[in-house]
C-alpha atoms as a PDB file:
ATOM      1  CA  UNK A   1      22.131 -17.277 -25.208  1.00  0.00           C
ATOM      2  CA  UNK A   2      24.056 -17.422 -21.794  1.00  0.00           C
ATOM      3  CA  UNK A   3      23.901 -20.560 -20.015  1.00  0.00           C
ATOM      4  CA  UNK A   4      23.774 -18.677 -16.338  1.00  0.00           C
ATOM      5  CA  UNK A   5      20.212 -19.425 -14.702  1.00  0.00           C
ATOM      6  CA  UNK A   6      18.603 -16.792 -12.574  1.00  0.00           C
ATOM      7  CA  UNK A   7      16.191 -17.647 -10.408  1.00  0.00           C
ATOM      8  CA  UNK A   8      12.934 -15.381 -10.347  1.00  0.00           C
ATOM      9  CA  UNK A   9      11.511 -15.142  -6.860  1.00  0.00           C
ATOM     10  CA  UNK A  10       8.003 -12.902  -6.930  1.00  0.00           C
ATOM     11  CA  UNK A  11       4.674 -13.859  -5.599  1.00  0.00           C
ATOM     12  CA  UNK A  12       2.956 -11.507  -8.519  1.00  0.00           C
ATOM     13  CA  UNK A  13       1.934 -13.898 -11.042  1.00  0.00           C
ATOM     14  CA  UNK A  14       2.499 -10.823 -13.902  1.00  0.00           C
ATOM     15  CA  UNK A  15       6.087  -9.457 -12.655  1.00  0.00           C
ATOM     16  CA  UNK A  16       7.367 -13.043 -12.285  1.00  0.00           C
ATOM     17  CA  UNK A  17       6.080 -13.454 -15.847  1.00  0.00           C
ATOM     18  CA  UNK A  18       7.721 -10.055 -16.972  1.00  0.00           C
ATOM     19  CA  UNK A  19      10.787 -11.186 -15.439  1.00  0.00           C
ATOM     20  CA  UNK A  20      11.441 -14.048 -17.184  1.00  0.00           C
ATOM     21  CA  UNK A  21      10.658 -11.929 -20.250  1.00  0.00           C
ATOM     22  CA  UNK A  22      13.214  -9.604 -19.761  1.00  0.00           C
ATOM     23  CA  UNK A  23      15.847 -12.266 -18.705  1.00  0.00           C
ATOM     24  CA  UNK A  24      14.951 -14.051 -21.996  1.00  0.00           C
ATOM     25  CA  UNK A  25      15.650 -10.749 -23.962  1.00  0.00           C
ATOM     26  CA  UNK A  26      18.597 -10.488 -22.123  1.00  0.00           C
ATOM     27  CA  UNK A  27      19.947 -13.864 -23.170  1.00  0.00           C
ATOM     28  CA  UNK A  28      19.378 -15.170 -19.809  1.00  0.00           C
ATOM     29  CA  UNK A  29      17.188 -18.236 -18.420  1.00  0.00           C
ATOM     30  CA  UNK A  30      15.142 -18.074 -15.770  1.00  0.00           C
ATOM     31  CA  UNK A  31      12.977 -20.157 -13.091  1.00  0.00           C
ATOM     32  CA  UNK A  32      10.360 -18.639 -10.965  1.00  0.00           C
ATOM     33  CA  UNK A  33       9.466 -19.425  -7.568  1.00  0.00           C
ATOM     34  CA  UNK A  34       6.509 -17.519  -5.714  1.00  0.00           C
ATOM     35  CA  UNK A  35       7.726 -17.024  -2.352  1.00  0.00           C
ATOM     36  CA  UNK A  36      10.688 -17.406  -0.260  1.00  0.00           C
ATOM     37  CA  UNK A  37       9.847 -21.028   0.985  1.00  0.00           C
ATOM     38  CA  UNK A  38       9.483 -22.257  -2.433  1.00  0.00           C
ATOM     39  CA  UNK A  39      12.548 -20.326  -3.371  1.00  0.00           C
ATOM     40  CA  UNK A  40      14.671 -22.323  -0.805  1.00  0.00           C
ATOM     41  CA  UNK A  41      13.047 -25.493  -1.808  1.00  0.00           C
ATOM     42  CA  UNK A  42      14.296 -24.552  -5.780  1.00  0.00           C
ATOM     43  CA  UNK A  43      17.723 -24.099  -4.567  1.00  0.00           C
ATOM     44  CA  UNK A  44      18.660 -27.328  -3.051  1.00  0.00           C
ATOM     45  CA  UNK A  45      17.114 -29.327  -6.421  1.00  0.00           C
ATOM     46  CA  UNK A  46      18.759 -26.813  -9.133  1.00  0.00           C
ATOM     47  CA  UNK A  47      22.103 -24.689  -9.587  1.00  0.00           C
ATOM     48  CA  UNK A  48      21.023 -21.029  -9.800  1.00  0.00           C
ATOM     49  CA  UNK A  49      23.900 -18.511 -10.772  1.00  0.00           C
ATOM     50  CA  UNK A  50      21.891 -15.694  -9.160  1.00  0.00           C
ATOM     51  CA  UNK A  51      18.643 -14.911  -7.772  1.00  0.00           C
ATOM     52  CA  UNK A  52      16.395 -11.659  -8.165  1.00  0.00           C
ATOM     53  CA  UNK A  53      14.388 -11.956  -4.849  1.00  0.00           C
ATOM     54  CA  UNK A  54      11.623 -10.435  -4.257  1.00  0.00           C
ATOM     55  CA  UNK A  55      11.255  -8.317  -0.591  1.00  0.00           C
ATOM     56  CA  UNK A  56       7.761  -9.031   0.605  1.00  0.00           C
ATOM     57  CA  UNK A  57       5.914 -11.809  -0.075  1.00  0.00           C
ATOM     58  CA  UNK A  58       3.438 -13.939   1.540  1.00  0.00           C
ATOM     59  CA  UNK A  59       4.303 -17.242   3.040  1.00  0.00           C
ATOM     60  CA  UNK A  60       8.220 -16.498   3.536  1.00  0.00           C
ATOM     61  CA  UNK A  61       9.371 -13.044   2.600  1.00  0.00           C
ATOM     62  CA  UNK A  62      12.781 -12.226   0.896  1.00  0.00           C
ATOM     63  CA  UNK A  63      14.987 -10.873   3.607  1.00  0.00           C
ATOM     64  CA  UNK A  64      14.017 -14.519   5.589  1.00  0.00           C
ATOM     65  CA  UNK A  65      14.811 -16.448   2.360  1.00  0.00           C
ATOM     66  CA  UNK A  66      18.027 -14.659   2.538  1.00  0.00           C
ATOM     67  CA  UNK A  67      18.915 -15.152   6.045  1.00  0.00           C
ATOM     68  CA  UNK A  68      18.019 -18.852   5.253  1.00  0.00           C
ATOM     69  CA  UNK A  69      20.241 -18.932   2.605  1.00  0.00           C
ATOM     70  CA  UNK A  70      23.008 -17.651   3.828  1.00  0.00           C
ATOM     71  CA  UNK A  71      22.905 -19.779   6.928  1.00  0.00           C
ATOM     72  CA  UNK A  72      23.033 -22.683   4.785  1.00  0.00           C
ATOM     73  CA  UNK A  73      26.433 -20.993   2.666  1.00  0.00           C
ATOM     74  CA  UNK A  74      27.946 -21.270   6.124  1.00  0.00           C
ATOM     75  CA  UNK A  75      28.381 -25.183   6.127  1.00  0.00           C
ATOM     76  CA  UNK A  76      28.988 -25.258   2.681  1.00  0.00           C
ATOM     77  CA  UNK A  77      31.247 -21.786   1.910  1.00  0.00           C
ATOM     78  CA  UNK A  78      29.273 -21.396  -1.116  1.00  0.00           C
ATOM     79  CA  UNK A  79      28.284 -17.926  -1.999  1.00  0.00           C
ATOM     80  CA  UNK A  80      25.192 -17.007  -4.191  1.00  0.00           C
ATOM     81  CA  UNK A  81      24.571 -13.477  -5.388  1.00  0.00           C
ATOM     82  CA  UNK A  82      20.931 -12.721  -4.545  1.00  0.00           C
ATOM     83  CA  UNK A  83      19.405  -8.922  -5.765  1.00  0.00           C
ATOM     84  CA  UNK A  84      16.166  -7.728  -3.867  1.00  0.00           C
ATOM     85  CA  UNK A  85      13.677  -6.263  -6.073  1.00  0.00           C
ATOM     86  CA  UNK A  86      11.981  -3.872  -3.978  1.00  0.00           C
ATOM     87  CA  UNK A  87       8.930  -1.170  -4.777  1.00  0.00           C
ATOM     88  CA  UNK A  88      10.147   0.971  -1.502  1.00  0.00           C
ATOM     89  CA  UNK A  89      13.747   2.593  -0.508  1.00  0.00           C
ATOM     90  CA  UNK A  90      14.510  -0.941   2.092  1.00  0.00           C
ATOM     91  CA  UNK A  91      18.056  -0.751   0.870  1.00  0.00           C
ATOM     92  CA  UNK A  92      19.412  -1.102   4.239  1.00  0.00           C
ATOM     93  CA  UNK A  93      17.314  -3.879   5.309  1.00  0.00           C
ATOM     94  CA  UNK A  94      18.165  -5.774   2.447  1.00  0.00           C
ATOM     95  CA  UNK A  95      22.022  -5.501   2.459  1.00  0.00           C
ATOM     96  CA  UNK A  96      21.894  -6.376   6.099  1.00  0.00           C
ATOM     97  CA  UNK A  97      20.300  -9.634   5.660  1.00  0.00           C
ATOM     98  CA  UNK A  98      22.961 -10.424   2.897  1.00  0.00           C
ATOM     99  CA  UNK A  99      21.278  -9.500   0.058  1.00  0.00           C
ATOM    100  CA  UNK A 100      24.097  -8.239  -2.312  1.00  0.00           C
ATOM    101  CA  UNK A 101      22.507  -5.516  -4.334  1.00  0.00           C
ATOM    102  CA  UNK A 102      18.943  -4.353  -5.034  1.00  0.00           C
ATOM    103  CA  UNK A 103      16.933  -3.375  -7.776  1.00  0.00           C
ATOM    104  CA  UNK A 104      13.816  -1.142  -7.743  1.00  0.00           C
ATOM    105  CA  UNK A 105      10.256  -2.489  -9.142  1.00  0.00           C
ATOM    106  CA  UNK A 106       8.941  -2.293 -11.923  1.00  0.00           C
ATOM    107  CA  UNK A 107      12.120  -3.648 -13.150  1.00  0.00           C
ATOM    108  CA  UNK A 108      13.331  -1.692 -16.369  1.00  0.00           C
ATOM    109  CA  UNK A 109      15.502  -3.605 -19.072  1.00  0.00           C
ATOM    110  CA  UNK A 110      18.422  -1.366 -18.917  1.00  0.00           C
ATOM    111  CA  UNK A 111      18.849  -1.621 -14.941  1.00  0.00           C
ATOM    112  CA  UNK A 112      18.670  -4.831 -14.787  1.00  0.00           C
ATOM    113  CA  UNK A 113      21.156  -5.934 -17.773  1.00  0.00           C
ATOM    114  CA  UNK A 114      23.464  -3.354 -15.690  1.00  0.00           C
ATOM    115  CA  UNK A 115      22.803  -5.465 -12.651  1.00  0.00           C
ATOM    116  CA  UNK A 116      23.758  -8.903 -14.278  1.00  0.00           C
ATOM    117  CA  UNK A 117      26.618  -7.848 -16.166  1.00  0.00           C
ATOM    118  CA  UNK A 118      27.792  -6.787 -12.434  1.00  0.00           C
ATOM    119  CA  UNK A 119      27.157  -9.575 -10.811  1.00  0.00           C
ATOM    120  CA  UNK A 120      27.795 -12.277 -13.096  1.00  0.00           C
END
């Protein structure tokens, strides 16, 4: 089991769920968070090694979460990888509010254990 912690970010109650099942058949440990706000809020109690966010979601969406995020890197020159999981081709949108990578939805096993072993 890999001590990195990934931090699930969906407001779907079942793909946050299937998720953290494929992170936990990946050897990975995960925490969920159902929007972007809540997200933020995770971040500043726990060390995440990564986060899969999710695009659009009620409350605050991903690409906002991000922004916030990486405003917050700038005082403290911290760096998080953070992978948009995305239903439509946004891939553009994403990257240009600092997301580093995306991944399409429904997530598939093999995609995303090529995604991690990337980025972590």
């Amino acid at each position: 089991m890999s001590d990195k912690l990934i931090l699930v970010v969906e407001d779907d109650d079942d793909l946050r769920y299937l998720a953290i099942q494929q992170l936990k058949k990946l050897g990975y440990q995960g925490k969920t968070a159902s929007d972007g706000k809540n997200a933020l809020e995770k971040l500043k109690e726990s060390k995440f090694d990564l986060v899969l966010m999710d695009v659009m979601m009620p409350v605050m969406d991903g690409v906002t979460a991000t922004k916030a995020l990486r405003e917050l890197e700038k005082e403290t020159g911290a760096h998080l990888t953070v992978i948009a999981m995305t239903a439509v081709s946004d891939k553009d949108r994403c990257l240009s509010a600092g997301m580093d990578d995306y991944i399409f939805k429904p997530i598939m096993l093999d995609p995303l254990k090529e995604l991690l072993e990337k980025w972590l």
